[in-house]
Protein backbone atom coordinates (compact mmCIF):
# COMPACT_ATOMS: atom_id res chain seq x y z
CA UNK A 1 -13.29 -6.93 -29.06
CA UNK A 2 -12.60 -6.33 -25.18
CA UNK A 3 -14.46 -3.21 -23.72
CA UNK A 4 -12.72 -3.18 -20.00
CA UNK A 5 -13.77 -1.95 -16.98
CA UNK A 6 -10.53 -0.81 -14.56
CA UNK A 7 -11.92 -1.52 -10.48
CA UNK A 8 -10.02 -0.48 -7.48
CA UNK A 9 -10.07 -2.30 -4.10
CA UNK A 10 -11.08 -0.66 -0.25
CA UNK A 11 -10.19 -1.55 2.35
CA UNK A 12 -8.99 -5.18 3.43
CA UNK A 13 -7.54 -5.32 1.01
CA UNK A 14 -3.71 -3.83 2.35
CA UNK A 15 -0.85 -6.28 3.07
CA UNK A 16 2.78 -5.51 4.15
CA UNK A 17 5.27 -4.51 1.43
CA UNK A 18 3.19 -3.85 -0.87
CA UNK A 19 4.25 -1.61 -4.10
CA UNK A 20 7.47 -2.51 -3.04
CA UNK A 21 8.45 -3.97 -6.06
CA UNK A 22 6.32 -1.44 -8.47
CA UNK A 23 8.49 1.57 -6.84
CA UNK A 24 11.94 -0.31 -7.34
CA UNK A 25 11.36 -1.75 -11.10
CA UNK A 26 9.27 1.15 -12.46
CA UNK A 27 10.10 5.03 -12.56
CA UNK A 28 6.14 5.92 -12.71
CA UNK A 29 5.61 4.43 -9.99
CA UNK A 30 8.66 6.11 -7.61
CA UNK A 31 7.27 9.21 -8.88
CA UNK A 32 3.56 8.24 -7.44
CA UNK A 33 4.91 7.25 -4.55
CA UNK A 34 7.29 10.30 -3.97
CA UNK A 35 4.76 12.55 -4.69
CA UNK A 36 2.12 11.02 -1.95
CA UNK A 37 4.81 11.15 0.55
CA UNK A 38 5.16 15.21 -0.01
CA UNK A 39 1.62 15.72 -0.36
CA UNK A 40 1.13 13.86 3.15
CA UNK A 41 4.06 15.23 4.95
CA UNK A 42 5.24 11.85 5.90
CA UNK A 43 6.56 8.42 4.26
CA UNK A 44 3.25 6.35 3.04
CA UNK A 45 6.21 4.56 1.38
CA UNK A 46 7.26 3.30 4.19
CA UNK A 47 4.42 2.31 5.53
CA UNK A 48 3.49 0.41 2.58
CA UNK A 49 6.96 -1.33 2.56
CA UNK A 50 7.90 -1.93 5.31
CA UNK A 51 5.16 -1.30 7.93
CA UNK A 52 3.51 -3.98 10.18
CA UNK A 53 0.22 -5.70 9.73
CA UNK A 54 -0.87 -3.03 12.84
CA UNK A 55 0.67 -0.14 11.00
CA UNK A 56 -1.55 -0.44 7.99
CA UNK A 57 -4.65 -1.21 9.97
CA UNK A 58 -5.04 2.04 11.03
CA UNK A 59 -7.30 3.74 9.05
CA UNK A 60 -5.82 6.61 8.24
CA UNK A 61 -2.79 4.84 6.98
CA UNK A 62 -4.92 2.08 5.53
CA UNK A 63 -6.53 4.41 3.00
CA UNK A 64 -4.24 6.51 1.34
CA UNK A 65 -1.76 3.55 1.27
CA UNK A 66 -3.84 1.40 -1.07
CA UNK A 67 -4.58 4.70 -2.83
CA UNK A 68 -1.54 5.23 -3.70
CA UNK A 69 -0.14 1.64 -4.53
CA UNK A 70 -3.35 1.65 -6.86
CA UNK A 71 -2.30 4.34 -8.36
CA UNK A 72 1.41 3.82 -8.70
CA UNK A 73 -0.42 0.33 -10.98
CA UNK A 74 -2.17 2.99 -13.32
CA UNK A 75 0.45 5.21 -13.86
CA UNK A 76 2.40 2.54 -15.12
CA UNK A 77 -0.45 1.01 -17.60
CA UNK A 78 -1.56 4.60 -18.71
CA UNK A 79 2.31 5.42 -19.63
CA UNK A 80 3.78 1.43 -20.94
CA UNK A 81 -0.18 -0.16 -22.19
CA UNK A 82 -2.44 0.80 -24.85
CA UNK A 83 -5.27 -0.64 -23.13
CA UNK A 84 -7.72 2.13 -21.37
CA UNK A 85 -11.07 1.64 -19.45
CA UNK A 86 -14.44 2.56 -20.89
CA UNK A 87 -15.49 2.25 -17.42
CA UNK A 88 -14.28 2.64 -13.96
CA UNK A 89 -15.67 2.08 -10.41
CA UNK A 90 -13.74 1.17 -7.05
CA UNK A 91 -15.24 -0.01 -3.56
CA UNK A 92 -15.68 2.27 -0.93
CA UNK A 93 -12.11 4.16 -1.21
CA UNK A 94 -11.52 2.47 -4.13
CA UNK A 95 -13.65 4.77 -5.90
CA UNK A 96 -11.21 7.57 -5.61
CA UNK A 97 -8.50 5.57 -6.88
CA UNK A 98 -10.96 5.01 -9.83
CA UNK A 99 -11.15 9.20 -10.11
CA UNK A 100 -8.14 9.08 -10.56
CA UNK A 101 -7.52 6.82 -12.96
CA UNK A 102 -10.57 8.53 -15.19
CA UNK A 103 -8.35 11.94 -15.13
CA UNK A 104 -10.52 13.38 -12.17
CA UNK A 105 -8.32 13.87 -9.57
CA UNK A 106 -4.63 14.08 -8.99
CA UNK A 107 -3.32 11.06 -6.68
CA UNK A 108 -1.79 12.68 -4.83
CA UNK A 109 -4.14 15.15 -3.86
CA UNK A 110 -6.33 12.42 -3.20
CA UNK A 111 -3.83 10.77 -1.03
CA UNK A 112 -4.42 13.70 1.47
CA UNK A 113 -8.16 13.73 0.73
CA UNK A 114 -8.51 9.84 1.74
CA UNK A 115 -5.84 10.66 4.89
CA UNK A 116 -8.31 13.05 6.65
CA UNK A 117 -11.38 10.84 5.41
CA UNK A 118 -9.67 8.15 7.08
CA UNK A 119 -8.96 10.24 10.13
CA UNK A 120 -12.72 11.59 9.91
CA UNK A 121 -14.07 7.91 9.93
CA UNK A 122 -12.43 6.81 12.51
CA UNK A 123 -13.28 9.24 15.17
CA UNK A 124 -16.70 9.10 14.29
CA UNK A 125 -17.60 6.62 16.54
CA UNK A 126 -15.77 5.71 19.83
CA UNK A 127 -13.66 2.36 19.75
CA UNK A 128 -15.81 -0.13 20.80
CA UNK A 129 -19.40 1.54 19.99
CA UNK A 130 -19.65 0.17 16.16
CA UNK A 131 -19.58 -2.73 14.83
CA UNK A 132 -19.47 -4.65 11.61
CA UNK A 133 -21.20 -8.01 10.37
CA UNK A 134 -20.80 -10.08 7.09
CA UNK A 135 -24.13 -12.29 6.35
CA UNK A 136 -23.32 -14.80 4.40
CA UNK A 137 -26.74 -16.77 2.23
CA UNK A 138 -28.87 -14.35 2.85
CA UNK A 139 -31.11 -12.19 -0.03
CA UNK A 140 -30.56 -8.51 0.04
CA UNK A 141 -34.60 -8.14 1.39
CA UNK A 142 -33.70 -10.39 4.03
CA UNK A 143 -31.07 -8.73 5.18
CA UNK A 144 -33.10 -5.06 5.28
CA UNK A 145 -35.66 -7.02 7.23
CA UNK A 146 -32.83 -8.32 9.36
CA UNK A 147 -31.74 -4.92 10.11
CA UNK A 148 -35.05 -3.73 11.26
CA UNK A 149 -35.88 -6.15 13.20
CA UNK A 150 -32.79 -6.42 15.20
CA UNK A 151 -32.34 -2.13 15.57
CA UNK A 152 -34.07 -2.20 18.43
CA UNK A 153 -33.82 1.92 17.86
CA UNK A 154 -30.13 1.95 17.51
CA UNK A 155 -28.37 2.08 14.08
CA UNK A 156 -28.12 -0.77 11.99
CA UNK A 157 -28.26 -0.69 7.92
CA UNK A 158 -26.64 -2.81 5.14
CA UNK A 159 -23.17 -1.54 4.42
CA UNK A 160 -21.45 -3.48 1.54
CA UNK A 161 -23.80 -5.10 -0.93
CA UNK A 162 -20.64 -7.43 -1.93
CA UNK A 163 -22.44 -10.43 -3.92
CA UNK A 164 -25.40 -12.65 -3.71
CA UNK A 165 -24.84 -14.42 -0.38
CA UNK A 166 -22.32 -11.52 0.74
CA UNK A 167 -23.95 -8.24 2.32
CA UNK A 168 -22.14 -7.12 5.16
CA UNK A 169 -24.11 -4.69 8.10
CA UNK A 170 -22.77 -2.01 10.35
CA UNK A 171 -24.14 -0.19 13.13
CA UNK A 172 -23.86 0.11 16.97
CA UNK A 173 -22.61 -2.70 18.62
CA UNK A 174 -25.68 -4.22 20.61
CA UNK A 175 -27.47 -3.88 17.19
CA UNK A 176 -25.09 -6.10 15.16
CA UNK A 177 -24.81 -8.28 17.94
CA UNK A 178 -28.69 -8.97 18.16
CA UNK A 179 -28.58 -9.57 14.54
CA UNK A 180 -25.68 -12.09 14.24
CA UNK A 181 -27.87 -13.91 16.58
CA UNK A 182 -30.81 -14.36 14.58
CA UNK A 183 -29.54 -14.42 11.52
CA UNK A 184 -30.21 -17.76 10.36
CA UNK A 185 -34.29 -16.85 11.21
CA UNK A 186 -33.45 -14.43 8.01
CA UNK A 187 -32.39 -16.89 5.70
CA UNK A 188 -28.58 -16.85 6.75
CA UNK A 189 -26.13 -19.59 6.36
CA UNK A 190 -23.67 -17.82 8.40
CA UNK A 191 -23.11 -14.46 10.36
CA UNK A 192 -19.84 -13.40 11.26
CA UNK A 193 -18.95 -10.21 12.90
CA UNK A 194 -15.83 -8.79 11.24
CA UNK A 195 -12.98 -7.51 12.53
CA UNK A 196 -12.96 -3.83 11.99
CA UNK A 197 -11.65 -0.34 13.34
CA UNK A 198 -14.93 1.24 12.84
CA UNK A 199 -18.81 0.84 11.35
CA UNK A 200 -18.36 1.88 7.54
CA UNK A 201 -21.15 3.17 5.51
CA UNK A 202 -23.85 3.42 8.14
CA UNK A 203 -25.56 5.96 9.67
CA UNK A 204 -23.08 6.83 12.61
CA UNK A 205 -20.32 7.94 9.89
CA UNK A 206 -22.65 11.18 9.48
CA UNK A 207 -20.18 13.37 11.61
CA UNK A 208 -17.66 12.12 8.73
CA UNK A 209 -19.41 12.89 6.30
CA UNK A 210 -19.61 16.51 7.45
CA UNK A 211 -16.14 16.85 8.23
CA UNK A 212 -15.41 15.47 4.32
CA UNK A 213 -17.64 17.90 2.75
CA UNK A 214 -15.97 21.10 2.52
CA UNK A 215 -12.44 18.63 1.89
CA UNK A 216 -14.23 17.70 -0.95
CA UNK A 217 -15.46 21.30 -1.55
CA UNK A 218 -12.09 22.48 -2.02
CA UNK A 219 -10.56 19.80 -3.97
CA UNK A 220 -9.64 20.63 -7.36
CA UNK A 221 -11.63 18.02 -9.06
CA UNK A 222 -12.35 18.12 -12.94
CA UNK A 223 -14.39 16.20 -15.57
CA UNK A 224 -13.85 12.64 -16.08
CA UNK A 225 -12.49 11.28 -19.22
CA UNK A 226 -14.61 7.65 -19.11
CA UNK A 227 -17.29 7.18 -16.82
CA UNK A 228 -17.20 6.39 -12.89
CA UNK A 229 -20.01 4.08 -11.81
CA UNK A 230 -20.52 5.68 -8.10
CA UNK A 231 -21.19 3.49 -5.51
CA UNK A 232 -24.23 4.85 -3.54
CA UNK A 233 -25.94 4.96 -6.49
CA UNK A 234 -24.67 2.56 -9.33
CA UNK A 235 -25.03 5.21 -11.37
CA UNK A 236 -22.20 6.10 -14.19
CA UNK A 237 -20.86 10.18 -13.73
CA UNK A 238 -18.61 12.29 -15.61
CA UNK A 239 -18.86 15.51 -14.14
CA UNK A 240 -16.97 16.37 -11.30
CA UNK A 241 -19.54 17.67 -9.39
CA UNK A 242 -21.23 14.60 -9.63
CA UNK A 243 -18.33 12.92 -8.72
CA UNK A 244 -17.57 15.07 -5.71
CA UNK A 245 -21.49 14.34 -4.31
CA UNK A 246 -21.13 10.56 -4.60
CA UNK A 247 -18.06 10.68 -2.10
CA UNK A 248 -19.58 12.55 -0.03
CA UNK A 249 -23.14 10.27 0.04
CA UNK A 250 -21.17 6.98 -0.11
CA UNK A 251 -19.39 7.71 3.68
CA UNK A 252 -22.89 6.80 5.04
CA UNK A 253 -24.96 5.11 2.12
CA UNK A 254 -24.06 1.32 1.50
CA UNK A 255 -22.32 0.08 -1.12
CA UNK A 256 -24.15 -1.39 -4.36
CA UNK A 257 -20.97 -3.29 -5.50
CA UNK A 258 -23.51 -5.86 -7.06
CA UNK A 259 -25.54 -3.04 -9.03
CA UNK A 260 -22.66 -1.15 -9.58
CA UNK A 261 -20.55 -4.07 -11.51
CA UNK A 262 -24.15 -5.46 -13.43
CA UNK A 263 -24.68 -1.57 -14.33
CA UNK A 264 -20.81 -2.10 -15.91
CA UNK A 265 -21.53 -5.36 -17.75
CA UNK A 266 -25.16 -3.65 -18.56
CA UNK A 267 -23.18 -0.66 -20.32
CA UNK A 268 -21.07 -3.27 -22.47
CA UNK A 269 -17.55 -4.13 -20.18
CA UNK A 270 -16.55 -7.82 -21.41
CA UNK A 271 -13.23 -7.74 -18.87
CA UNK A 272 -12.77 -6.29 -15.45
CA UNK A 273 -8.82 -5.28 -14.66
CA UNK A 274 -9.10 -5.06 -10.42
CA UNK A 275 -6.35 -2.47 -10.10
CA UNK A 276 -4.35 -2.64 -6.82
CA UNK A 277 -3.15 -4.94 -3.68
CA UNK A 278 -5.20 -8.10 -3.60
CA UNK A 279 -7.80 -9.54 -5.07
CA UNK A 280 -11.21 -9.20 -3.20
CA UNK A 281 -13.23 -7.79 -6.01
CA UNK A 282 -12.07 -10.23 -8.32
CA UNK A 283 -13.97 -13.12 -6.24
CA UNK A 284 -17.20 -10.86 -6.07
CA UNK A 285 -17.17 -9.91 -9.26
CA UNK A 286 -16.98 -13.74 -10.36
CA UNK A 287 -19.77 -14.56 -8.10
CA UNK A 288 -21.96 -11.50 -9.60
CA UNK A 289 -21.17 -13.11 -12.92
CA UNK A 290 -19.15 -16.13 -13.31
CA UNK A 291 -19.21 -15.46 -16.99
CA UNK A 292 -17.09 -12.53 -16.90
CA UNK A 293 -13.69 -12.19 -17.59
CA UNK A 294 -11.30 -10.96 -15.20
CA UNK A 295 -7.58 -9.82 -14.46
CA UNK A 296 -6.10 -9.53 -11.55
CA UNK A 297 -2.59 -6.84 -11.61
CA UNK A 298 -1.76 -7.34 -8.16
CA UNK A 299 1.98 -7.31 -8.25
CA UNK A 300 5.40 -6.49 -10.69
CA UNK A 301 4.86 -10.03 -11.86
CA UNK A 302 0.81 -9.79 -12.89
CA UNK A 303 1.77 -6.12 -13.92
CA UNK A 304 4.56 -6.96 -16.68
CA UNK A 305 1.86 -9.89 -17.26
CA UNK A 306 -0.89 -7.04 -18.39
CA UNK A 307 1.11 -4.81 -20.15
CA UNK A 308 2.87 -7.45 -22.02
CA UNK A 309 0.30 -9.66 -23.06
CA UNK A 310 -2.10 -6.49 -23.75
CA UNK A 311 0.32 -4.66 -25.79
CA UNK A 312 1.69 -7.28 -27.41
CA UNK A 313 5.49 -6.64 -26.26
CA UNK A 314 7.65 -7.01 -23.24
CA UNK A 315 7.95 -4.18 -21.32
């Protein structure tokens, strides 16, 4: 018998049009979409049709776009499939798409929440002061000692603990630019400095994470009905006020992707469903695990696929 796990994807993971075809084949979805688009007092629909590569870059576009396409997917599953999650968990923002799929939040009321945090992240640090790094072969206790030993009493910290081989860094700029450089003294195969709007998930989002915290305060957050493994922790929640702390910790604390999907397979999920535009997690969960099953629902097509097949009938 399947036990699934439902994952959401961050950032990265946006491309033009998307959800185009979920809002004009399926009615849960328009409503998802109309619905962000009040709660934001603007068209995310538009953006996520038919704005530019540029357009969804921006941060605070970025995020409550792919919040809302991922959530325009699970309205359509929870309302046309049988098939529920015993576990869910997203990436970075991903893991309030994941809240809301587990019954915690509204989407749209998220949509707002991850529109400021967006907002929040990005003036955190001036353009041009952060930076970001993926480095690629490396062991996790390489990269920490990477980190320190390439500071040089500025900021730098792991930020996404991706897959084995895959932990990206963020910090100031000089400090991820001293560490790309000796990388390879580490244990690297490669270091590649990425190319983002801001440094995620480091220490210099701590303004962010200040501004988020009475946001999150207010929000009207409830109990979960299936477990969220958090990110900063890898540790499953139900509560809502342990899942309003985790958002809060995870703006600066990396995230354990690798512990969070092993805690998932550790609790008994046979199948991960990544839940949303692309498919990034799907690769790192394969390299976490190559054993696992996965399902990518992506798309109408890969949508109509899951339901289908899962249900046993056409939609």
């Amino acid at each position: 018998m399947k036990t699934y796990a439902f994952v959401f994807p961050g950032q990265g993971s946006q491309k033009p049009g998307m959800g185009k075809d979920l809002h004009d084949e399926f009615s849960e979805a328009r409503e998802v979409f109309e619905e962000a688009d009040e709660a934001l007092g603007r068209s995310i629909s538009d953006i996520c049709f038919d704005g530019s590569e540029s357009d969804l870059a921006l941060t605070e576009n970025t995020q409550p776009a792919i919040l809302t396409v991922s959530s325009a997917f699970m309205a359509v599953i929870a309302k046309r499939s049988e098939v529920r999650p015993s576990l869910v968990a997203g990436h970075s923002l991903g893991e309030y798409s994941a809240v809301c799929a587990a019954g915690g939040l509204h989407p749209a009321e998220a949509a707002a929440i991850v529109q400021l945090r967006g907002r929040f992240m990005q003036k955190a640090v001036p353009p041009g002061e952060g930076a970001m790094a993926a480095i690629l072969g490396a062991e996790p206790d390489a990269v920490e000692r990477l980190c320190e030993a390439a500071s040089g009493g500025d900021v730098l910290s792991p930020a996404n603990m991706n897959a084995p081989g895959q932990i990206v860094i963020a910090g100031t700029k000089e400090a991820v630019d001293r560490a790309v450089a000796i990388a390879r003294d580490f244990g690297a195969r490669r270091a590649v400095t990425l190319p983002v709007s801001a440094p995620f998930h480091c220490g210099l989002m701590a303004p962010a994470e200040e501004q988020l915290v009475p946001v999150l305060r207010d929000a009207g957050f409830t109990d979960l009905e299936v477990p969220l493994v958090r990110n900063y922790d890898a540790r499953e929640v139900r509560k809502a006020e342990d899942v309003r702390e985790g958002l809060v910790h995870q703006v600066v604390a990396p995230v354990r992707w690798i512990e969070s999907v092993r805690a998932m397979i550790a609790a008994g999920a046979t199948t991960f469903v990544e839940i949303g535009p692309g498919n990034v997690l799907t690769g790192l969960i394969k390299k976490i695990d190559p054993s696992i099953d996965t399902i990518t629902v992506n798309d109408a097509e890969s949508l109509r696929a899951f339901i289908g097949q899962e249900t046993g009938g056409a939609e």
